[in-house]
Structure formats: C-alpha cells, structure tokens
C-alpha atoms as a PDB file:
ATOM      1  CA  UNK A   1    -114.139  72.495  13.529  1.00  0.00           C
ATOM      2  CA  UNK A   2    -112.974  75.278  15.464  1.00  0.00           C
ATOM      3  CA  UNK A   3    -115.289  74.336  18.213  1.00  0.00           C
ATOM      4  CA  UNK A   4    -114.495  70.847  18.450  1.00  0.00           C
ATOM      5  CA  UNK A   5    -110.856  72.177  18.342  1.00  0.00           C
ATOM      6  CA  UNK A   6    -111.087  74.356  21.535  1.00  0.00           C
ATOM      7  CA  UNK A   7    -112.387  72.022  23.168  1.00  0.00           C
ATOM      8  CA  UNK A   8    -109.724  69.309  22.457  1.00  0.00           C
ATOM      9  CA  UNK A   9    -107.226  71.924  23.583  1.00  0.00           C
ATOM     10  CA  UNK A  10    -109.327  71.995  27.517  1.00  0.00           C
ATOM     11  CA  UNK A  11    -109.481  68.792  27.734  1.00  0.00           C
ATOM     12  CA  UNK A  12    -105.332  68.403  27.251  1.00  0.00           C
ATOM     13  CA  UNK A  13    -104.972  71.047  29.582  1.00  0.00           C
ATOM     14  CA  UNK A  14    -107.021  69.284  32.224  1.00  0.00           C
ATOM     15  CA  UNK A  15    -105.260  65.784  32.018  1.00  0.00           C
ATOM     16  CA  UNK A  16    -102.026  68.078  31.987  1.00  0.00           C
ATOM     17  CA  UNK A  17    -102.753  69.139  35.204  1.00  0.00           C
ATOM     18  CA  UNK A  18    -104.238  66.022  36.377  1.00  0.00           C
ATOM     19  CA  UNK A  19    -101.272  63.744  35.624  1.00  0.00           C
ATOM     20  CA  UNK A  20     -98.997  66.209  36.846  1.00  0.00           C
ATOM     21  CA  UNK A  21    -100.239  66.440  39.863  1.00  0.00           C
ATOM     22  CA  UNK A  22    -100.497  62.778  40.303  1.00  0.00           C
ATOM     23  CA  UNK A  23     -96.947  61.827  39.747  1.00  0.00           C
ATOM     24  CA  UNK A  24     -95.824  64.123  42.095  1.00  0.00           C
ATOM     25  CA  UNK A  25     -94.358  61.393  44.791  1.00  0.00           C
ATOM     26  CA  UNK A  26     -95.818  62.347  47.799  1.00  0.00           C
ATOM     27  CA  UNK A  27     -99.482  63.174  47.445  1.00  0.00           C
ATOM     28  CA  UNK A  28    -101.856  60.758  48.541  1.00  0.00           C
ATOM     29  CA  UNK A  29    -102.443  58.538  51.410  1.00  0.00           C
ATOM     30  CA  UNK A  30     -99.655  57.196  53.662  1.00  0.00           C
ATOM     31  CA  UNK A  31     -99.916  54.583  56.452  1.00  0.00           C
ATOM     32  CA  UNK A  32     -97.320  54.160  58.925  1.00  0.00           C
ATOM     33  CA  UNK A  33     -95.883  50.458  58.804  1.00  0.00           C
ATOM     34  CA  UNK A  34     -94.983  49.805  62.307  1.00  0.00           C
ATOM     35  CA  UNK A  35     -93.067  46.784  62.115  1.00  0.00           C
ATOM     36  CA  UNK A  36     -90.291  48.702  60.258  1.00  0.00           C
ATOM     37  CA  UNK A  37     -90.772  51.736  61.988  1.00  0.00           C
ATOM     38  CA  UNK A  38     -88.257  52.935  64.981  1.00  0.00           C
ATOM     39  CA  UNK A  39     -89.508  55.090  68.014  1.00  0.00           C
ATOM     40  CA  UNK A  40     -86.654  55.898  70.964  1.00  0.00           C
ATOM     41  CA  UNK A  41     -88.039  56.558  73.142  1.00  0.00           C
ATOM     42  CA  UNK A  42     -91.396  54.532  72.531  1.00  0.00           C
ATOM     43  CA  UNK A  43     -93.892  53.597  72.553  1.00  0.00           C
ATOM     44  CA  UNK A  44     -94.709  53.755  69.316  1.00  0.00           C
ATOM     45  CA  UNK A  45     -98.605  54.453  68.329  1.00  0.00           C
ATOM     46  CA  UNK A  46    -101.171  52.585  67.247  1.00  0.00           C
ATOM     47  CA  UNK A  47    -101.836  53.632  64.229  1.00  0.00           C
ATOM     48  CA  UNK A  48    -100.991  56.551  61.975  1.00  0.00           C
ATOM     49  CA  UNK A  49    -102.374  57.614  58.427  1.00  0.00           C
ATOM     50  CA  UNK A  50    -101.080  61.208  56.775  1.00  0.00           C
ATOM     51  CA  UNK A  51    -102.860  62.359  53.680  1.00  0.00           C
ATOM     52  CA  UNK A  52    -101.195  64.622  51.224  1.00  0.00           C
ATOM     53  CA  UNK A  53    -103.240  67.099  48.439  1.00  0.00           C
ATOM     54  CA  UNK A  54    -101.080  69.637  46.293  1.00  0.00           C
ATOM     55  CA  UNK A  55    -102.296  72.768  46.913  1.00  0.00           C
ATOM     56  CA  UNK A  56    -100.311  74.840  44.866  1.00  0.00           C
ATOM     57  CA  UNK A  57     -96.425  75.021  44.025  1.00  0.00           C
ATOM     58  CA  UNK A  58     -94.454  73.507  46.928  1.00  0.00           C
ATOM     59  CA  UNK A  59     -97.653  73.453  48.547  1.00  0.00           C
ATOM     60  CA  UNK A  60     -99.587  70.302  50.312  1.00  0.00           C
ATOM     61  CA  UNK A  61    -102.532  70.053  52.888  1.00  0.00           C
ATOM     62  CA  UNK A  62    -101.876  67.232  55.476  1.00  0.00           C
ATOM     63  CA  UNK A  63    -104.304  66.007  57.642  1.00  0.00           C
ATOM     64  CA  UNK A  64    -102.866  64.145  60.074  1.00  0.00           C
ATOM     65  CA  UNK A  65    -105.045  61.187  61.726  1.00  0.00           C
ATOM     66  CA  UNK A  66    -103.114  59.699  64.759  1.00  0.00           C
ATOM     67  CA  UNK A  67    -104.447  56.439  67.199  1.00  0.00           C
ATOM     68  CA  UNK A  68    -101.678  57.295  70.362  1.00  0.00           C
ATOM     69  CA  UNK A  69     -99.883  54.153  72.235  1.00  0.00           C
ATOM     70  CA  UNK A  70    -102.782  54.800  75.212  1.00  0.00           C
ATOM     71  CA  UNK A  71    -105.807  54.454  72.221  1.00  0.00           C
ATOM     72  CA  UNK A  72    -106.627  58.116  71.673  1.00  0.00           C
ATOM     73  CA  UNK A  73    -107.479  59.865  68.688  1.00  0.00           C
ATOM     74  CA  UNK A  74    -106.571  62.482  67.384  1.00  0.00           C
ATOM     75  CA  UNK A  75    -107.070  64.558  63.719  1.00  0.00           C
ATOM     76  CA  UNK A  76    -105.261  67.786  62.735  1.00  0.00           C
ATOM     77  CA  UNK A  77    -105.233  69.369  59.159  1.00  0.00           C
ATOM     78  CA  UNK A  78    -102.144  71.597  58.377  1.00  0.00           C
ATOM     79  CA  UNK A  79    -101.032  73.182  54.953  1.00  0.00           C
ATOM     80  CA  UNK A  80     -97.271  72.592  54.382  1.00  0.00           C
ATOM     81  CA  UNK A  81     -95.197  75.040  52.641  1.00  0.00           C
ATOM     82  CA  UNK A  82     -91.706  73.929  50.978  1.00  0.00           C
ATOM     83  CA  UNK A  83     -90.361  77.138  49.616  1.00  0.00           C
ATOM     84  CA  UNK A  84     -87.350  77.143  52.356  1.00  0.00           C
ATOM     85  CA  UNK A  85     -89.187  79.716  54.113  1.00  0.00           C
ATOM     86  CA  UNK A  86     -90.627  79.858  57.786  1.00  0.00           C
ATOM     87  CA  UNK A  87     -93.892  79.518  58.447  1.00  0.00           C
ATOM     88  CA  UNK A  88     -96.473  80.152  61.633  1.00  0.00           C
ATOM     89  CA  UNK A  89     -98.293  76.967  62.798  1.00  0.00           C
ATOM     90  CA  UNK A  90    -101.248  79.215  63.988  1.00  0.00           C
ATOM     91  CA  UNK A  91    -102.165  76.099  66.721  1.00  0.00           C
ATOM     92  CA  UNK A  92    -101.222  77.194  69.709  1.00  0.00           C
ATOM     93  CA  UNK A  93    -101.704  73.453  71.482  1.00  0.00           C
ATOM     94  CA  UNK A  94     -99.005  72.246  69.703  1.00  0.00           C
ATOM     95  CA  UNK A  95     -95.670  71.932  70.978  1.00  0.00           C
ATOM     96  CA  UNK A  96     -94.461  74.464  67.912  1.00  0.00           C
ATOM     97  CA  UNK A  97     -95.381  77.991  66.501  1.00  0.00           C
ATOM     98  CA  UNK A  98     -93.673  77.529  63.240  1.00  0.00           C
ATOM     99  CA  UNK A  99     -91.898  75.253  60.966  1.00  0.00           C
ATOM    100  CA  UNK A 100     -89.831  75.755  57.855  1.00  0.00           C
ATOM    101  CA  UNK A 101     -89.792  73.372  54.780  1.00  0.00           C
ATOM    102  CA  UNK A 102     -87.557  72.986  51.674  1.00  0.00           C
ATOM    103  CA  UNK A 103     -88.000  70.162  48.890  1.00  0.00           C
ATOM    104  CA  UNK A 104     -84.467  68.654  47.354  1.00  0.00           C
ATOM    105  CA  UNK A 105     -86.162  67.400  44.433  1.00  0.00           C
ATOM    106  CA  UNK A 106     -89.547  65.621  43.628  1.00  0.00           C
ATOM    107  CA  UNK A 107     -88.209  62.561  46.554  1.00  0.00           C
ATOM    108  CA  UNK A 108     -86.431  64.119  49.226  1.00  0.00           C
ATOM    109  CA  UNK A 109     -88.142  66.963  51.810  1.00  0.00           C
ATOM    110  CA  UNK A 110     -86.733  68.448  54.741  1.00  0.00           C
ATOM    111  CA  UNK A 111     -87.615  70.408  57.536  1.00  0.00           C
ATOM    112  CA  UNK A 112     -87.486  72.210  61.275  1.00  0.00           C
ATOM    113  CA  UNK A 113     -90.053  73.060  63.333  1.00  0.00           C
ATOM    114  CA  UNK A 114     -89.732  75.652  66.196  1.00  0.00           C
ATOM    115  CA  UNK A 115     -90.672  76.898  69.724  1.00  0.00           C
ATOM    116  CA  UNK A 116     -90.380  80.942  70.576  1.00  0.00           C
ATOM    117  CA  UNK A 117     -87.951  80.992  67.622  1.00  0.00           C
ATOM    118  CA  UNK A 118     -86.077  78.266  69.263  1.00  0.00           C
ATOM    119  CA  UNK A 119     -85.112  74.650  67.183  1.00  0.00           C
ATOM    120  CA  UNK A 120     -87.457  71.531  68.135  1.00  0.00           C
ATOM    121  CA  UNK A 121     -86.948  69.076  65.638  1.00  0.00           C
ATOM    122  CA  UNK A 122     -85.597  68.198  62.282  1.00  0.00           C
ATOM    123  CA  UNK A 123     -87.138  66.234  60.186  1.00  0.00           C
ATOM    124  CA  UNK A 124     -86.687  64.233  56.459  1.00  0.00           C
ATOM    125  CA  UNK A 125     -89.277  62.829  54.191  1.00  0.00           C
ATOM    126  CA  UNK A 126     -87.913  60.407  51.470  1.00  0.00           C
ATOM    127  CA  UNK A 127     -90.036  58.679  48.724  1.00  0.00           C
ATOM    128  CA  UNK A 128     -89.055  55.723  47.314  1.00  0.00           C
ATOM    129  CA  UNK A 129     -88.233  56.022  43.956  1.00  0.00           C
ATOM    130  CA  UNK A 130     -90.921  53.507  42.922  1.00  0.00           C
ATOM    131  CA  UNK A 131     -93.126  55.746  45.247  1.00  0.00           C
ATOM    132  CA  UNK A 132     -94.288  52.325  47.213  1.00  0.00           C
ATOM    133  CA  UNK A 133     -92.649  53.624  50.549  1.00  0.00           C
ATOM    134  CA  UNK A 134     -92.669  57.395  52.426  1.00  0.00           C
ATOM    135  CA  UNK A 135     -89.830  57.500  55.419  1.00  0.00           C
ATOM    136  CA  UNK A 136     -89.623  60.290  57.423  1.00  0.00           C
ATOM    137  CA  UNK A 137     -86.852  60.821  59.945  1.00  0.00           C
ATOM    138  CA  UNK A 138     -87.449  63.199  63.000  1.00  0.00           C
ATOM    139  CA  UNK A 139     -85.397  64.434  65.741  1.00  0.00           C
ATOM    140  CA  UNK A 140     -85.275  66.441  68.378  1.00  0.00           C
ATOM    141  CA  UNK A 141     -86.489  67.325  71.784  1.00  0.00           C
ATOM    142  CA  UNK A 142     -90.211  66.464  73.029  1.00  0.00           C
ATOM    143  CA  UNK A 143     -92.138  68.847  75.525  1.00  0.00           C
ATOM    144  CA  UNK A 144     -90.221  68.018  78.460  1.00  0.00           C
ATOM    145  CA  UNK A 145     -87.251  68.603  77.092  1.00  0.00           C
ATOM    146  CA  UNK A 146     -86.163  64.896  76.551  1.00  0.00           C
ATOM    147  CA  UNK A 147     -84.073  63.967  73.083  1.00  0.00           C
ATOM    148  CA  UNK A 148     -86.098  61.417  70.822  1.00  0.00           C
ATOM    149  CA  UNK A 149     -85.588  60.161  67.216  1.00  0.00           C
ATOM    150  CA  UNK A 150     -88.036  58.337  65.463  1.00  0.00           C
ATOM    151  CA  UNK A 151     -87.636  56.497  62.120  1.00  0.00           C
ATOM    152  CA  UNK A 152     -91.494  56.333  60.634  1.00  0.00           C
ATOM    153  CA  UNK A 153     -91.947  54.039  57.468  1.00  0.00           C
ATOM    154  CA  UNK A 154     -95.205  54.326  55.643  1.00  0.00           C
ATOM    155  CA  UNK A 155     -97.076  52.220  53.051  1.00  0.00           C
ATOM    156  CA  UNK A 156     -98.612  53.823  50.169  1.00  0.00           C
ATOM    157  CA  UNK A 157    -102.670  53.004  49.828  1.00  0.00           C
END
C-alpha cells in the first residue's frame, strides 16, 4: 500500500509540473500572420515561426526561424530571461550585445535590447487571453540608424 502510495504521489507531481508548464501563455509555437501584421518601414518577411520552451522561472529558449523579404533563411536559438534584469546576447553578429526582459503577468512581456550600453529597441509581447494570438510590438532604430516600428501578429499552432 505504501508502495502503490508513493508512487501515486510522483505521478501528481509530474502532471503538476506538466500542466503548469503548459498553461503558461506563451510557450509553444508561434507563426507570424502577415496579413495583420504591420512593418514601417517594410518589407515585411516571408515567413516567421518563434518557438518558446520554459526553461526555468521567467525563463524561455527561443529559437527563432526567419524566411527574409529577399528568400533567405535564417535560424538562431536564444534563452530569454524575464527577471527585469540585463542580460549579454553573447552573438556578436547581431545588431545587440544585451537585452533586458520583465514579465507583467502570465500575458503581457516587455523588453529593450541594447548596443555598447546604448537603447536599440523596445519591445511588447501580449497573449491573448484565450492564448489563440501572440503580438509583439517593437521599436526602435535598425543598423543604419533609421527609426522602424513593426506590429508582428502571430497564430498559435
């Protein structure tokens, strides 16, 4: 009985943790709806899927696979921190060094990413509250200098 008991008690714990980490909003696979999606200046890309695993408290791996506006591809895996706190990038390609991430609540993520400790962009990820739809919001200045926004609206899969 005491056997049978024990393992009861595992096999709670596991769908605990399983359940919990799939009603967390924003893991899982996102891909970017175009026709509501705004890019100034454009053009937009072709196509764009992020991925999102919990990998810890406040913490997600992205990987990032991109189809540009010319038809190149591109793949990048990244682990997001939102604990408010700044963050290297460790890429030096990119056109940031480090980015800083906060979470509002289980829907609503923000964030800045930054050059030689200078701002680049801000940025907002939303979730739908039925968890159908991911928006994220971006602004700032691309590697010319040059202002942009974007308004990027993704599906759920």
């Amino acid at each position: 009985m005491k056997k049978f008991i024990g393992i009861t008690a595992v096999a709670i714990l596991a769908l605990a943790g399983s359940v919990r980490a799939q009603s967390d909003p924003l893991v899982g696979t996102w891909k970017l709806n175009l026709s509501k999606s705004i890019y100034d200046p454009g053009p937009p890309p072709q196509s764009l899927v992020h991925q999102y695993e919990s990998a810890g408290k406040d913490t997600y791996k992205n990987t990032r696979d991109l189809v540009d506006a010319n038809g190149k591809s591109s793949h990048r895996e990244l682990m997001l921190v939102f604990d408010g706190n700044e963050h290297p990038r460790g890429d030096s390609a990119s056109s940031t060094d480090a980015t800083m991430d906060r979470r509002f609540d289980a829907y609503n993520l923000e964030g800045m990413s930054m050059k030689n400790g200078k701002l680049i962009t801000v940025f907002m990820r939303s979730v739908s509250p039925d968890g159908k739809t991911l928006t994220f919001k971006t602004m700032g200045t691309n590697a010319e200098g040059r202002p942009f926004s974007r308004v990027e609206v993704f599906d759920k899969q």
